[in-house]
Protein backbone atom coordinates (compact mmCIF):
# COMPACT_ATOMS: atom_id res chain seq x y z
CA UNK A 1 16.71 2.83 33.56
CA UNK A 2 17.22 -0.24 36.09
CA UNK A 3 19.46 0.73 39.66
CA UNK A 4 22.18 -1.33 37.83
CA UNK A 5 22.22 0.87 34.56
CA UNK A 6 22.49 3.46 36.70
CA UNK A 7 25.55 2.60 38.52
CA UNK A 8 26.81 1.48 35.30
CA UNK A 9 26.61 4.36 33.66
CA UNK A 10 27.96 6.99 36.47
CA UNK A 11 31.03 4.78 36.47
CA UNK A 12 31.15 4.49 32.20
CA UNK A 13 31.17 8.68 32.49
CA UNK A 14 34.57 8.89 34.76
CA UNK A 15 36.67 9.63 32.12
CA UNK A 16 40.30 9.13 32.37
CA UNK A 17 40.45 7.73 35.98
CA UNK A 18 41.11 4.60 37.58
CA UNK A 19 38.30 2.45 38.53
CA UNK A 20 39.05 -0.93 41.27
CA UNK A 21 36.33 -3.36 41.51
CA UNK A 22 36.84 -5.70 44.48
CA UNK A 23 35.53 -9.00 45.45
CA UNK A 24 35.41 -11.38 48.24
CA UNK A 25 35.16 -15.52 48.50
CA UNK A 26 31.23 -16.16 47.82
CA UNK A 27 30.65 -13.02 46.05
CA UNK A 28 32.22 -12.82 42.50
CA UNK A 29 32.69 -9.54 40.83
CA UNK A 30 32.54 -12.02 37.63
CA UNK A 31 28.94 -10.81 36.78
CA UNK A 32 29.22 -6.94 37.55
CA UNK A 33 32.69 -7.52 35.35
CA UNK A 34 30.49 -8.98 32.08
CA UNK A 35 27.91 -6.01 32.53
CA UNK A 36 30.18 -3.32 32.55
CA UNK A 37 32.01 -4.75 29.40
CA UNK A 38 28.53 -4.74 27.98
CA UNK A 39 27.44 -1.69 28.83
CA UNK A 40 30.96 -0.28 27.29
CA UNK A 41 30.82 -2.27 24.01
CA UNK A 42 26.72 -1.10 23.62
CA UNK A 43 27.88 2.58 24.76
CA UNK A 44 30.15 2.53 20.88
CA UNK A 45 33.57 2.35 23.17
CA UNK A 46 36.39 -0.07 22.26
CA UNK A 47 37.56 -2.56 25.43
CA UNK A 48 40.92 -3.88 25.91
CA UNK A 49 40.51 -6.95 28.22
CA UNK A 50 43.02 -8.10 30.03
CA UNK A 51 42.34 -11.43 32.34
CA UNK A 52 44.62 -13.51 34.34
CA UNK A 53 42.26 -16.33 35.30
CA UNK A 54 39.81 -16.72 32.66
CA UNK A 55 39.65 -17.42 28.76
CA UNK A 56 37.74 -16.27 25.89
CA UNK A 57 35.67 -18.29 25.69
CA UNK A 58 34.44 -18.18 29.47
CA UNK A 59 34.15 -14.37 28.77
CA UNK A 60 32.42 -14.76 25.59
CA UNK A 61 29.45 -17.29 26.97
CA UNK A 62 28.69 -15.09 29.71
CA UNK A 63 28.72 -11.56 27.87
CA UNK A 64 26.20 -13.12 25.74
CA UNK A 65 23.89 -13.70 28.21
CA UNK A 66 23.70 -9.97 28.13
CA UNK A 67 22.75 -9.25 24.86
CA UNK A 68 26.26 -9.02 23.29
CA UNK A 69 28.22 -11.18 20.81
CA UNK A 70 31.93 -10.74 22.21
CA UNK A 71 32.82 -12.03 18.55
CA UNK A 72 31.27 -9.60 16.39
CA UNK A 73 32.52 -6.50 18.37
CA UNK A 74 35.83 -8.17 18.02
CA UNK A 75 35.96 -8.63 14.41
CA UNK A 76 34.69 -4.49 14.38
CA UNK A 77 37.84 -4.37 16.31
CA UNK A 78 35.87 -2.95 19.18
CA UNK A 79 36.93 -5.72 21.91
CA UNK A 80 39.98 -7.05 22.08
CA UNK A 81 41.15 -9.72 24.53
CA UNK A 82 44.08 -10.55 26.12
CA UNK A 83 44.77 -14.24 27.90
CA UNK A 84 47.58 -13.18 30.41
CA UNK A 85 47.47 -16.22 31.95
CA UNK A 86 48.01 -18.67 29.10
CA UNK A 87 51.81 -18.17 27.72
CA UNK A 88 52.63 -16.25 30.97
CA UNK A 89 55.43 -19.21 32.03
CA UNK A 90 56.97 -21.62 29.00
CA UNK A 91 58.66 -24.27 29.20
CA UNK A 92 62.48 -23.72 28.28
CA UNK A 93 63.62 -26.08 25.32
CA UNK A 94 65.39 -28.84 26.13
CA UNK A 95 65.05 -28.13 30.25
CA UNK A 96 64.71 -31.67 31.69
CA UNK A 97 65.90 -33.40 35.02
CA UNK A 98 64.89 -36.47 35.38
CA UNK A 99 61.09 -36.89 35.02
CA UNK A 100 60.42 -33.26 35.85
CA UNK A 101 60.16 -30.38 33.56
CA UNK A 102 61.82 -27.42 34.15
CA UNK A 103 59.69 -24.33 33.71
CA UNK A 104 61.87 -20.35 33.44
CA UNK A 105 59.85 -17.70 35.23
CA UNK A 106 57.37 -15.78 34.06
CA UNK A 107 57.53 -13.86 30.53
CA UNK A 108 56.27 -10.55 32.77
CA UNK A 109 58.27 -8.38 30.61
CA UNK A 110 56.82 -9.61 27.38
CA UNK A 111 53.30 -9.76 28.93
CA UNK A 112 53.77 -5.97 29.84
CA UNK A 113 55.64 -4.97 26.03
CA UNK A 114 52.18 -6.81 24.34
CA UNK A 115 49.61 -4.93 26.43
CA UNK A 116 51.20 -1.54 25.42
CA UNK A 117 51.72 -2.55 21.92
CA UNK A 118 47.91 -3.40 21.83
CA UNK A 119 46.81 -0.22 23.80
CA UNK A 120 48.68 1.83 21.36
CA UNK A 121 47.27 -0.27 18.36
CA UNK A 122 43.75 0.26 19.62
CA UNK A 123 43.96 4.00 20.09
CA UNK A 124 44.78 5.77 16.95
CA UNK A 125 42.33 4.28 14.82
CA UNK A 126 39.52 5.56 16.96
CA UNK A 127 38.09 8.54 15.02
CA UNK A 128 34.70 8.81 15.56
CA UNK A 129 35.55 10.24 19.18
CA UNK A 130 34.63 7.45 21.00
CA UNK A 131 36.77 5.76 23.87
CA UNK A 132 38.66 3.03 24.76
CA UNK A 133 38.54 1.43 28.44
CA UNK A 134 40.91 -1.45 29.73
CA UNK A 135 39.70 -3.88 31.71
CA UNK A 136 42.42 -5.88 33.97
CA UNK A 137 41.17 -9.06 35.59
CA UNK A 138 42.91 -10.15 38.83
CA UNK A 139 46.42 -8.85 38.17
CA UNK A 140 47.08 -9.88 41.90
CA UNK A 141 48.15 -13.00 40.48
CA UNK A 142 51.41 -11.66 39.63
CA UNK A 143 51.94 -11.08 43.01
CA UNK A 144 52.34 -14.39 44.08
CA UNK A 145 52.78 -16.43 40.91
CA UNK A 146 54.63 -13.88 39.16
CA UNK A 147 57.20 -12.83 42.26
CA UNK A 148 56.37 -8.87 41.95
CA UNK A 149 56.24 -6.34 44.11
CA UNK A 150 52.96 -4.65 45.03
CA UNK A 151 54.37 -1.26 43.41
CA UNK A 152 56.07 -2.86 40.53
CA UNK A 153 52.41 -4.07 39.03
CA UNK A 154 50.92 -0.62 40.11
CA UNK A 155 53.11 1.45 38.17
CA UNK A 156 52.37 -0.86 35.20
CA UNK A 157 48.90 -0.43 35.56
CA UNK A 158 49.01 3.19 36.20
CA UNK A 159 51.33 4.01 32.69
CA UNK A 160 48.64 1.56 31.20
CA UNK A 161 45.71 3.94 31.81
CA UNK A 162 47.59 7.20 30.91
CA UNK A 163 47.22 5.32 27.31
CA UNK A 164 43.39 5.08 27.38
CA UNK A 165 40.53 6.74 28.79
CA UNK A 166 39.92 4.72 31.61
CA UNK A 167 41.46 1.58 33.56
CA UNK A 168 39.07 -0.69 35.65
CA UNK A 169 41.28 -3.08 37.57
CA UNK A 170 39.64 -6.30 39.28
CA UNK A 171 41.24 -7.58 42.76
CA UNK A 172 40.70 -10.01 45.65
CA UNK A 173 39.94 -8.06 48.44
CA UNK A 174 39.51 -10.90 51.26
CA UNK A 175 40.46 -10.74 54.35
CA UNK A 176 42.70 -13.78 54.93
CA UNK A 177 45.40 -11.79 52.53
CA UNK A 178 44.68 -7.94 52.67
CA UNK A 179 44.24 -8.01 56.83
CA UNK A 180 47.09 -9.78 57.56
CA UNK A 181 50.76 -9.14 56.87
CA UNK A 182 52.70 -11.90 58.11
CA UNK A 183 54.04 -13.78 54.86
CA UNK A 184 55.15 -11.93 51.91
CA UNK A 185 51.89 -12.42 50.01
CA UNK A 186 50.18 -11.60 52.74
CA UNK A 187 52.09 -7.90 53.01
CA UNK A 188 52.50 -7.36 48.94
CA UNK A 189 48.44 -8.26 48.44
CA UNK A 190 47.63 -5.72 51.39
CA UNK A 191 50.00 -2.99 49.84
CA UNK A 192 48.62 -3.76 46.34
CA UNK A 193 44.45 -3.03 47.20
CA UNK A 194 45.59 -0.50 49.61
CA UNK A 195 47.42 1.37 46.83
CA UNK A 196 44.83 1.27 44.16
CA UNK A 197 42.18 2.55 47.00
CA UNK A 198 44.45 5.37 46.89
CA UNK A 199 44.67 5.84 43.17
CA UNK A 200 40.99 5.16 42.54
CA UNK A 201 38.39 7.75 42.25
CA UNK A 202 35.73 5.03 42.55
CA UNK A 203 36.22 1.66 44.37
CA UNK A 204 33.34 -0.73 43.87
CA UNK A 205 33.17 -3.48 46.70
CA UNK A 206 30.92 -6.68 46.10
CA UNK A 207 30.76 -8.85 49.56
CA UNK A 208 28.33 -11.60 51.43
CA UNK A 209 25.61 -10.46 53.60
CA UNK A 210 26.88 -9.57 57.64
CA UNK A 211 23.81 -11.95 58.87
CA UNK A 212 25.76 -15.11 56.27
CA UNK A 213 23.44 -16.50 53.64
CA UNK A 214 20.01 -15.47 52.12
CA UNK A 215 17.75 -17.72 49.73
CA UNK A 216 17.02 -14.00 47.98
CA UNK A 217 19.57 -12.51 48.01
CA UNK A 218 23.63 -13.13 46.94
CA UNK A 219 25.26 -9.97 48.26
CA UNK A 220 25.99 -6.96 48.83
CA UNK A 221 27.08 -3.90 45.77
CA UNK A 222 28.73 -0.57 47.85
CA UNK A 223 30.28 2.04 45.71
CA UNK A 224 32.02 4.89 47.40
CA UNK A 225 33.76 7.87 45.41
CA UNK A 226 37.52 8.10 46.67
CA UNK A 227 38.87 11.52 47.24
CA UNK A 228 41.22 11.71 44.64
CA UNK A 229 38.14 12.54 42.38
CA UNK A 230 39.47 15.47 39.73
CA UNK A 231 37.55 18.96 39.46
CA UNK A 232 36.75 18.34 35.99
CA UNK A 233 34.03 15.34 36.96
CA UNK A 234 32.82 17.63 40.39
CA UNK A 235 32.07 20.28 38.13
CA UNK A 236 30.55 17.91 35.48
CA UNK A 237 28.27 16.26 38.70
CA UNK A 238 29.81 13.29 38.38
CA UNK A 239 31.18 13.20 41.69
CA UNK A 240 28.14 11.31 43.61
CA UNK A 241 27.92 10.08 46.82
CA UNK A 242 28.00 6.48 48.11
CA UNK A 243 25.63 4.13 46.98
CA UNK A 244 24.78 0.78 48.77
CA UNK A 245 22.89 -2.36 47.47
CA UNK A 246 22.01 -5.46 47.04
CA UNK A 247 21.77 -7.97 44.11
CA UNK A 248 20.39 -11.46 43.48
CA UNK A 249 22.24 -13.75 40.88
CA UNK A 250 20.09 -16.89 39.58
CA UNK A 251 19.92 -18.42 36.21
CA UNK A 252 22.33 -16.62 34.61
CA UNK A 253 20.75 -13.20 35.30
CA UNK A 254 20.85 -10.49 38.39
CA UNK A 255 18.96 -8.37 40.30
CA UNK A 256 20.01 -5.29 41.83
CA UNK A 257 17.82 -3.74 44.12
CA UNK A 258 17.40 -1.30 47.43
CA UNK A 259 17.18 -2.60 50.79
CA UNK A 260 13.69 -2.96 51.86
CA UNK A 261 13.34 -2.33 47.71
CA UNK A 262 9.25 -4.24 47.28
CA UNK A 263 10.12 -6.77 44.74
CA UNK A 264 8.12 -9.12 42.27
């Protein structure tokens, strides 16, 4: 089993908690995203994927380069994806002034009804006692193209993953909007990563090097076990201590290796 497996499948075995994935400018979380939902899909689980900034399609050309056809696990009704993003605003019939178009706000409310409806679709017809994870991809968006509040998006998210066995969110976690808290984005993004620290009992963090760029190396994997982590996993030893490490993205695939790790 490679170092990634390995973090891969600790964080697969948290059952029925809240996982946050964050990720700074220069160091996607894209590719640790596409693993995991690989990993889950291989594992026999069903995914609900939720993204707000990319499409199928995107997801479906880089799963593959993993090993897994996003389509056939989808027909199997083992993956199913939602665009949150596309359809989120519409334009209203007949809304015109001038040369502009005038767009209504966001359909949040319908956005949220779908998700549930799909959730609940998904989980009754699993009977051979596997699971089914949700995967949201940069809900932050709604903070500043939807309007919400910080807490408004977390409760959604939280009454999302009492539906399934686990929730793995996806945020922005740099500086420039989670430091400061001078504008209202500014304020509602730092409340928003702040609050699903809180709620997580794992928080993985993917950022640059501290000495800037590397021709080896992209960045830096930490994941640290929050304390919220439930008796059930401590007593299963699945509460594990914080891991640190770094990884190497290049032709579509990654390293993930130990510092001062000998390498080929």
């Amino acid at each position: 089993m490679t170092l990634l497996d390995d973090i891969l499948q600790k964080q697969l075995s948290r059952s029925g908690e809240l996982l946050l994935v964050t990720s700074v400018l220069g160091a996607s979380a894209s590719w640790y995203g596409h693993s995991f939902l690989a990993k889950i899909l291989s594992a026999g689980d069903t995914v609900i994927h939720l993204s707000f900034i990319h499409d199928a399609t995107f997801h479906s050309d880089c799963v593959r380069k993993w090993g897994v056809d996003l389509g056939l696990y989808g027909r199997k009704g083992k993956y199913v994806f939602i665009d949150g993003l596309s359809g989120l605003f519409y334009q209203q019939p007949g809304a015109k002034k001038g040369n502009y178009l005038m767009f209504s706000g966001p359909n949040l409310q319908g956005l949220f009804a779908d998700v549930k409806a799909r959730i609940k679709k998904a989980v009754p017809e699993l009977v051979d006692g596997s699971k089914t994870c949700l995967i949201v991809e940069n809900p932050d968006i709604l903070l500043s193209a939807g309007g919400l509040l910080s807490i408004e998006v977390v409760n959604e998210l939280m009454d999302w993953n009492e539906l399934v066995s686990s929730t793995t969110v996806m945020v922005n976690a740099d500086s420039a909007l989670v430091s400061r808290s001078r504008t209202r984005l500014e304020m509602e993004e730092s409340s928003f990563v702040t609050t699903l620290a809180h709620q997580a009992s794992s928080v993985t963090s993917l950022r640059m090097l501290d000495t800037g760029l590397a021709k080896d190396v992209s960045g830096v994997l930490r994941v640290t076990t929050a304390s919220n982590t439930t008796s059930s996993n401590r007593q299963n030893g699945q509460d594990w201590n914080e891991k640190e490490v770094l990884y190497f993205v290049r032709d579509g695939s990654v390293e993930v290796f130990n510092r001062g790790q000998m390498r080929a």
